[in-house]
PDB file of N, CA and C in Angstrom:
ATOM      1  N   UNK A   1       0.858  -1.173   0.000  1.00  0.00           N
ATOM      2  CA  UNK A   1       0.000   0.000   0.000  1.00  0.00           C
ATOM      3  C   UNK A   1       0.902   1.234   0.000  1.00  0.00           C
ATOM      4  N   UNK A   2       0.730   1.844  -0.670  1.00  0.00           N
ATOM      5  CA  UNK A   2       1.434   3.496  -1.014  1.00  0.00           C
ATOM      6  C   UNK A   2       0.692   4.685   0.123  1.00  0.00           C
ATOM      7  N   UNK A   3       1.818   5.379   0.394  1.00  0.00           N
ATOM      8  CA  UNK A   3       1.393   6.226   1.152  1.00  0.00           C
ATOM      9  C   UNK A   3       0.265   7.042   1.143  1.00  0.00           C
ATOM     10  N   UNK A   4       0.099   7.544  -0.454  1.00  0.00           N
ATOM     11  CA  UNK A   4      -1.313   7.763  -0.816  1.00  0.00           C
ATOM     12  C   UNK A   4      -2.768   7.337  -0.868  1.00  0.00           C
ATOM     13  N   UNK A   5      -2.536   6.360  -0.903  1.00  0.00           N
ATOM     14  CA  UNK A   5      -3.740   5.502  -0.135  1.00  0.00           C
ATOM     15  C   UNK A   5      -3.946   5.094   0.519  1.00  0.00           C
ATOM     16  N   UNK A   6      -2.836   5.439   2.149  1.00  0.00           N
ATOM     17  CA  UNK A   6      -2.942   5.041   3.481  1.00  0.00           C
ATOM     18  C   UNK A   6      -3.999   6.111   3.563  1.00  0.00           C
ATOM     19  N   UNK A   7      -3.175   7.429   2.970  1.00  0.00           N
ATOM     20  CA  UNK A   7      -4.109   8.694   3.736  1.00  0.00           C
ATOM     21  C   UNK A   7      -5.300   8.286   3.499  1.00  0.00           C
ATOM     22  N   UNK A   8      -5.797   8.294   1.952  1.00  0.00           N
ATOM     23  CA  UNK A   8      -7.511   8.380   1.203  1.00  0.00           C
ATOM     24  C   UNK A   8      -7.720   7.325   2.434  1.00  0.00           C
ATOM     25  N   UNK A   9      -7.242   6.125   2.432  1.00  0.00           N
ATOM     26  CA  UNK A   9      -8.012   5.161   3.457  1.00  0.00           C
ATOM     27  C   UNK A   9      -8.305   5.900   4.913  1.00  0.00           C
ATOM     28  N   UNK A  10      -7.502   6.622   5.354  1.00  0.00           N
ATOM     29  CA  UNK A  10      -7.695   7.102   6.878  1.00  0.00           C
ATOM     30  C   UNK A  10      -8.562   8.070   6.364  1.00  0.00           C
ATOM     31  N   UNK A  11      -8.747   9.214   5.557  1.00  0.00           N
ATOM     32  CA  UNK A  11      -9.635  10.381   5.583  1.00  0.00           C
ATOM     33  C   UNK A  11     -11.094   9.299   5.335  1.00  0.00           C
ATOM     34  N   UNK A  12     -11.066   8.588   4.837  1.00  0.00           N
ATOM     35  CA  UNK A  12     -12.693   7.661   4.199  1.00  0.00           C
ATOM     36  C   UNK A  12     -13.285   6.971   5.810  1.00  0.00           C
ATOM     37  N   UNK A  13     -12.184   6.403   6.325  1.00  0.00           N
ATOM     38  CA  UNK A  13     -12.503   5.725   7.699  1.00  0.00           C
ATOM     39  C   UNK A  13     -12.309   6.359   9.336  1.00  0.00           C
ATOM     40  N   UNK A  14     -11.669   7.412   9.375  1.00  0.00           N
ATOM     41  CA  UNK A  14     -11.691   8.297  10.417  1.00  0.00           C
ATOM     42  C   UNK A  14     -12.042   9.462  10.217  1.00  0.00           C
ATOM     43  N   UNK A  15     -12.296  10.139   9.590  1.00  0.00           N
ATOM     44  CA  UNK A  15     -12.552  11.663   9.550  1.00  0.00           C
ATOM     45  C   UNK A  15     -13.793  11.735   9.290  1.00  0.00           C
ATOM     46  N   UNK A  16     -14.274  11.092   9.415  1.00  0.00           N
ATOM     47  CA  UNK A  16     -15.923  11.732   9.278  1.00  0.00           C
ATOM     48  C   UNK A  16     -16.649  11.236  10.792  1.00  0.00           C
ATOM     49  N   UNK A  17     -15.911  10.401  11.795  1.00  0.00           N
ATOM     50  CA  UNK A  17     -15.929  10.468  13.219  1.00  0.00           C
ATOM     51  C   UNK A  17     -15.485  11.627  13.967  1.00  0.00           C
ATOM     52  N   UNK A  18     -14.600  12.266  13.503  1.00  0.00           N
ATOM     53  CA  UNK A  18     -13.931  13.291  14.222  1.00  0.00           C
ATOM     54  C   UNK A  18     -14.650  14.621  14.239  1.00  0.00           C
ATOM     55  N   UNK A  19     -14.458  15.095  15.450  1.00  0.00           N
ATOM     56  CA  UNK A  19     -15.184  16.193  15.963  1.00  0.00           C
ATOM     57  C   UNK A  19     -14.601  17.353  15.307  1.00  0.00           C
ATOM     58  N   UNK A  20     -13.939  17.489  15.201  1.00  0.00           N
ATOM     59  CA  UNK A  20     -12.678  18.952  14.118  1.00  0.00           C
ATOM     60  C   UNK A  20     -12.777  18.524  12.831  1.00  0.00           C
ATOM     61  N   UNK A  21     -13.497  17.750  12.087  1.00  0.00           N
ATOM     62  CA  UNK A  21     -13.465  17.681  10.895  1.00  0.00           C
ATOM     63  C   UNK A  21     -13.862  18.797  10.230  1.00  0.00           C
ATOM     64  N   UNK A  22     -14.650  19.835  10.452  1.00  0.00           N
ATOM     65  CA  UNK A  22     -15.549  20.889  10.198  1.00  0.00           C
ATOM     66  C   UNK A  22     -14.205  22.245  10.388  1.00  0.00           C
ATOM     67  N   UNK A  23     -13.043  21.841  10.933  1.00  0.00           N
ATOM     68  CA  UNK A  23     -12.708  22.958  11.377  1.00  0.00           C
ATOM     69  C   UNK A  23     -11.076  22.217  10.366  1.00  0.00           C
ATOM     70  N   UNK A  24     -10.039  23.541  10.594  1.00  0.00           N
ATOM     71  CA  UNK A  24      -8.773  23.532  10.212  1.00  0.00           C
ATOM     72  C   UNK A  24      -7.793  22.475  10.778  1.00  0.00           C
ATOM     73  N   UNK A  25      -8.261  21.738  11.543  1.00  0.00           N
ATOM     74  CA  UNK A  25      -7.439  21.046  12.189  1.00  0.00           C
ATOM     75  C   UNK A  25      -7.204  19.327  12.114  1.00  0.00           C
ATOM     76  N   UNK A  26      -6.496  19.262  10.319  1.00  0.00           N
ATOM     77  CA  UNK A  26      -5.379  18.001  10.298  1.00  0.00           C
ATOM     78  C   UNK A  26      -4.266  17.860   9.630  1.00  0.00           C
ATOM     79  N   UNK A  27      -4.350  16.875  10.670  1.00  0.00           N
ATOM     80  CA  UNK A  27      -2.807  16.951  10.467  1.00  0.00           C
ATOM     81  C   UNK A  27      -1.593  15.333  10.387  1.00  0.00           C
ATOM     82  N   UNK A  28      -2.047  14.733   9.430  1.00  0.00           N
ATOM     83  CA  UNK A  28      -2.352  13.564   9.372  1.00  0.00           C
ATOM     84  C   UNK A  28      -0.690  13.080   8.760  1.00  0.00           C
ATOM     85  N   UNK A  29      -0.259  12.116   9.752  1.00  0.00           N
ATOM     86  CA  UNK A  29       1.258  11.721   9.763  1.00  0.00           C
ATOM     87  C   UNK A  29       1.340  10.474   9.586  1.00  0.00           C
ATOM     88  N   UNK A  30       2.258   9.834   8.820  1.00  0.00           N
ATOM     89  CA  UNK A  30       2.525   8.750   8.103  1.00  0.00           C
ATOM     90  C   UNK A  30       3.892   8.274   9.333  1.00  0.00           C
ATOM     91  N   UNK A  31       3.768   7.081   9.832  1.00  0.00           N
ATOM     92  CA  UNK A  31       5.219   7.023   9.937  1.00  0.00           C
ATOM     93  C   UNK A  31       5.443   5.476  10.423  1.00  0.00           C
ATOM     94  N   UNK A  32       6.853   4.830  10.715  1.00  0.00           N
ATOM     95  CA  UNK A  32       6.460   3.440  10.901  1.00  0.00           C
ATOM     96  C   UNK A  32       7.274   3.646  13.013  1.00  0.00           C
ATOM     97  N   UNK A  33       6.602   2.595  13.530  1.00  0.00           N
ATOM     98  CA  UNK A  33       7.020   2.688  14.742  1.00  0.00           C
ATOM     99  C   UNK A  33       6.937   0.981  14.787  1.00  0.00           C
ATOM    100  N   UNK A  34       8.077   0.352  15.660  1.00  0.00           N
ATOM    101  CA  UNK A  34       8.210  -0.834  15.761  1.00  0.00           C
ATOM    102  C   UNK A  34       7.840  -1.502  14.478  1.00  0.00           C
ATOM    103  N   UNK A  35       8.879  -0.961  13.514  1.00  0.00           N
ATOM    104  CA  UNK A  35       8.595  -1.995  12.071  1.00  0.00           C
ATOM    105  C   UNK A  35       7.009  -2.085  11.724  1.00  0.00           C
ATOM    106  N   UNK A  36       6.118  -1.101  12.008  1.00  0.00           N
ATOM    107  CA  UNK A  36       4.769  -1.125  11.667  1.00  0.00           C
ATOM    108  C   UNK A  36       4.453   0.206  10.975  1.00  0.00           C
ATOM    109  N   UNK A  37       3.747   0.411   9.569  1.00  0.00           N
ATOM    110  CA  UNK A  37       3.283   1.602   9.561  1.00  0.00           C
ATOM    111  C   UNK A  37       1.981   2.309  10.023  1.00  0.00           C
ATOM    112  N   UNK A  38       2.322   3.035  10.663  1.00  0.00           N
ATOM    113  CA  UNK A  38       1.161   3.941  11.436  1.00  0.00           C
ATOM    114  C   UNK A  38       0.775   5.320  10.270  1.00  0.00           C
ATOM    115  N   UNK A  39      -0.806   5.161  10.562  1.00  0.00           N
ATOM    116  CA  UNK A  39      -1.190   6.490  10.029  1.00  0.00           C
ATOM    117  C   UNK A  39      -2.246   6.926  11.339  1.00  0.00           C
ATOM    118  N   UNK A  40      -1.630   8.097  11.283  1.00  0.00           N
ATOM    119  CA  UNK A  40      -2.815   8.957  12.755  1.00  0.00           C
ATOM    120  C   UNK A  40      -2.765  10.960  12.270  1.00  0.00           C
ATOM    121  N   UNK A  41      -3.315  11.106  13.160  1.00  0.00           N
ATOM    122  CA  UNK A  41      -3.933  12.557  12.942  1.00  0.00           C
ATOM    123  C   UNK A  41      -3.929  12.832  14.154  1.00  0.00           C
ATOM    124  N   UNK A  42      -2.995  14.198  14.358  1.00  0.00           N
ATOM    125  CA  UNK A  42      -2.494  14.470  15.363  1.00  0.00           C
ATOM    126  C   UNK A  42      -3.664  15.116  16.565  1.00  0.00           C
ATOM    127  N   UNK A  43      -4.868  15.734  16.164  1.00  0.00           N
ATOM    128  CA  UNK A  43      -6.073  16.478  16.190  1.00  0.00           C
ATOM    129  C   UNK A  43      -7.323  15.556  16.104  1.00  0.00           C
ATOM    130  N   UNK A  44      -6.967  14.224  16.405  1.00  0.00           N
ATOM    131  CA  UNK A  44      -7.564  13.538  16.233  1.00  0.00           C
ATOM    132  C   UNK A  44      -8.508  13.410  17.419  1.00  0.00           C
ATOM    133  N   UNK A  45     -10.196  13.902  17.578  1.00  0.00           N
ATOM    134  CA  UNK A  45     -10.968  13.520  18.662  1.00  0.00           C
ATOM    135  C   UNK A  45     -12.417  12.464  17.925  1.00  0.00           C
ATOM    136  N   UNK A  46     -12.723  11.910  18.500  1.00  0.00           N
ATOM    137  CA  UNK A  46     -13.567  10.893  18.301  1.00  0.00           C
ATOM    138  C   UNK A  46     -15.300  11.758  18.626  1.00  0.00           C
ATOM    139  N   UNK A  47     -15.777  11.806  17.714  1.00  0.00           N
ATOM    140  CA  UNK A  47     -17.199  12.544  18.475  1.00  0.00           C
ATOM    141  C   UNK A  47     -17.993  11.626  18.886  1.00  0.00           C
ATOM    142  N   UNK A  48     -18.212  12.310  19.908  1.00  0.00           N
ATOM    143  CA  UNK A  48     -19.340  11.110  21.025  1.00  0.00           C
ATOM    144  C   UNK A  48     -21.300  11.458  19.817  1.00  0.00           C
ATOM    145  N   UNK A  49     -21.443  10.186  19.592  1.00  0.00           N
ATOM    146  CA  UNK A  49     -22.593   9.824  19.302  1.00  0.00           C
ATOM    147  C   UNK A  49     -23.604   9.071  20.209  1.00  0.00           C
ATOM    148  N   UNK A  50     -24.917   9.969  20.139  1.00  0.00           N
ATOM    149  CA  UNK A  50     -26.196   9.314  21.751  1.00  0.00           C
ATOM    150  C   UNK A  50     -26.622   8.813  20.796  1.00  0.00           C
TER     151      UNK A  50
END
């Protein structure tokens, strides 16, 4: 998988949970930690759904 379609995959599957989606705030980092690649968003909050 190419870095470019880590992101499209994370913006399709997390960002439309996130509470700052509406606002200026991502900031979305590629990187590998323990031989794994991680994709996260630094601004990342989860919106609470009732």
């Amino acid at each position: 998988m190419t870095d470019e379609e880590r992101y499209e995959k994370y913006i399709k599957e997390h960002c439309k949970e996130c509470k700052n989606r509406t606002g200026d705030l991502c900031d979305i980092r590629i990187f590998i930690l323990n031989n794994v690649v991680c994709t996260k968003c630094r601004y990342y909050e989860r919106e609470d759904r009732l």
